[in-house]
Protein backbone atom coordinates (compact mmCIF):
# COMPACT_ATOMS: atom_id res chain seq x y z
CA UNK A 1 11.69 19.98 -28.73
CA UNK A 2 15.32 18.98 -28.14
CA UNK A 3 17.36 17.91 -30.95
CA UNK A 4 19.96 14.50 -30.74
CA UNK A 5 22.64 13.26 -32.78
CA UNK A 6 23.23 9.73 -32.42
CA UNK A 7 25.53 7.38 -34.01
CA UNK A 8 24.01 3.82 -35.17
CA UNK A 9 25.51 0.65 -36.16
CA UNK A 10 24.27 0.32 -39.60
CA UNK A 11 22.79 -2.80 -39.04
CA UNK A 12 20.38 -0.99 -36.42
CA UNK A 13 19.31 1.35 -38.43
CA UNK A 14 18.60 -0.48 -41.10
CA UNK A 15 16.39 -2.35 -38.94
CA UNK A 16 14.88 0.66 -37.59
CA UNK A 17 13.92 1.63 -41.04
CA UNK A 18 12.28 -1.17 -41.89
CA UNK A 19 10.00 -1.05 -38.87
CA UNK A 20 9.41 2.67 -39.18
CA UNK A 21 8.04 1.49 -42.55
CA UNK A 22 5.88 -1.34 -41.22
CA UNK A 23 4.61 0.99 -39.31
CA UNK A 24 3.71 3.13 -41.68
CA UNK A 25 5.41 6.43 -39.88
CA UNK A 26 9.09 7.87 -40.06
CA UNK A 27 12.12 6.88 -38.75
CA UNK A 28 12.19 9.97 -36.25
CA UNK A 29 8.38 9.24 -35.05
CA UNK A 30 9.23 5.42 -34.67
CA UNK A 31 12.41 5.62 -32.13
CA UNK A 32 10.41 8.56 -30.34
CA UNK A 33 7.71 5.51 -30.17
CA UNK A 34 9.96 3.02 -29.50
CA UNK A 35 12.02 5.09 -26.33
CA UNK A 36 9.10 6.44 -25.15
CA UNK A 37 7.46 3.00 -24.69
CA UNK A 38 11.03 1.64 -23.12
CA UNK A 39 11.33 4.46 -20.63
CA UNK A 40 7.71 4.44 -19.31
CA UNK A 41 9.02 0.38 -18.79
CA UNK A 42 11.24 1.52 -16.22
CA UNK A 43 8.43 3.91 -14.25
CA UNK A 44 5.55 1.23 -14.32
CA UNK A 45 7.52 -1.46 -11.91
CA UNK A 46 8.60 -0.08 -8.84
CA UNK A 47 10.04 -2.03 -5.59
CA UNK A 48 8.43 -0.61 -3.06
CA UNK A 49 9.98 -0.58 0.69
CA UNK A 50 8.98 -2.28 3.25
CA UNK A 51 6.97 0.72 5.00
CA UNK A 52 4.85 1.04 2.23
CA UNK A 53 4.35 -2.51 1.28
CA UNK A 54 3.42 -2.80 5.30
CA UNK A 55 1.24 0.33 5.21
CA UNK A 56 -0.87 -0.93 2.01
CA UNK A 57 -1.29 -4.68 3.85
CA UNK A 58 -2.68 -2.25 6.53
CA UNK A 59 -4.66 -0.06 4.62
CA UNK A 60 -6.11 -3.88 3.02
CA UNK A 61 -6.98 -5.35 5.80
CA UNK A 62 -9.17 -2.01 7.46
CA UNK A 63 -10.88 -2.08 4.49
CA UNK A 64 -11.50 -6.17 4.97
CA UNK A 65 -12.84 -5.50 8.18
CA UNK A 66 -15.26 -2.58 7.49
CA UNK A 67 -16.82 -4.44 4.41
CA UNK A 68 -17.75 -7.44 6.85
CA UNK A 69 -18.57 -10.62 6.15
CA UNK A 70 -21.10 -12.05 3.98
CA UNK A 71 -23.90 -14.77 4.96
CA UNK A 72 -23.62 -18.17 3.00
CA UNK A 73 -26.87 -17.15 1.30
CA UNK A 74 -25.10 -13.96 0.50
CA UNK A 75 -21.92 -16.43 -1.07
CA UNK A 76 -24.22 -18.61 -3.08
CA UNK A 77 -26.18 -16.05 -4.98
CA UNK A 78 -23.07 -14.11 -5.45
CA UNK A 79 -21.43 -17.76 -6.91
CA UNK A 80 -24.71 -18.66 -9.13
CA UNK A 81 -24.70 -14.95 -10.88
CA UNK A 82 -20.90 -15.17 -11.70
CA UNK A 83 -20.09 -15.92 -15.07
CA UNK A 84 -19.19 -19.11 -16.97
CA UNK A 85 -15.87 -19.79 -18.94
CA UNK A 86 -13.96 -22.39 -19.89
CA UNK A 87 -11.18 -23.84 -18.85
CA UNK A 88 -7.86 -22.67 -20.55
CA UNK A 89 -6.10 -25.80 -22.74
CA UNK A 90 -2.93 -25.57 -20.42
CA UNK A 91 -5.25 -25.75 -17.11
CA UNK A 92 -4.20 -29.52 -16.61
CA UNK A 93 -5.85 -31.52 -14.01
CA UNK A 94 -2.48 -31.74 -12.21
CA UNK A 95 -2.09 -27.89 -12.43
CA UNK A 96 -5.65 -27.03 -10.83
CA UNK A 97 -4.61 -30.01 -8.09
CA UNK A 98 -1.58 -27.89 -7.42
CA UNK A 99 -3.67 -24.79 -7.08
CA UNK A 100 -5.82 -26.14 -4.39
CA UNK A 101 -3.10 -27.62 -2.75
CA UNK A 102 -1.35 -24.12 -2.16
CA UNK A 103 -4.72 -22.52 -1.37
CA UNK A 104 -5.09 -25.29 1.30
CA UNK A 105 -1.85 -24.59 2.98
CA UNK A 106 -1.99 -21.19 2.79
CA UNK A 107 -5.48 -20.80 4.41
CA UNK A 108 -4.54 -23.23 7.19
CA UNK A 109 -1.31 -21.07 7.75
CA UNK A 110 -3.74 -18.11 7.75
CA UNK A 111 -6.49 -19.83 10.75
């Protein structure tokens, strides 16, 4: 392990403290926590370039293609076995119009 001075407004780590305590764990094992979970941030979004982002479109529509199509007999027990939920409070009317608007435009931009 690697050791670290570092110099803290006191208002910091006065704060840190108190959520080290909330915690229930020290002060050390809380900003270990709290850099480790800020620096694994940084590694989980990544911009990919263009090559790859072309390459996985690619490698997405091969796979399209070899699973095939399924019959509309196929699509409605598929649709009858799905499960039921309800409808989230914010899903307005308005909002699911909006929805199937897009999905309308972009499947005619798609034919």
């Amino acid at each position: 392990m690697s050791r670290l001075t570092l110099r803290l407004p006191d208002t910091l780590h006065q704060q840190l403290i108190h959520l080290a305590e909330s915690e229930g764990v020290s002060l050390n094992q809380y900003i270990v926590y709290a850099l480790t979970h800020q620096s694994s941030i940084n590694y989980i979004v990544q911009l990919l370039l263009k090559q790859e982002t072309n390459q996985q479109q690619s490698d997405f529509t091969n796979l399209l293609q070899k699973l095939g199509k399924a019959s509309p007999t196929e699509i409605e027990i598929a649709l009858s076995e799905r499960e039921s939920v309800e409808t989230e409070k914010e899903l307005t009317p308005e909002i699911i119009a909006q929805f199937q608007q897009r999905f309308q435009i972009k499947e005619k931009v798609n034919r």
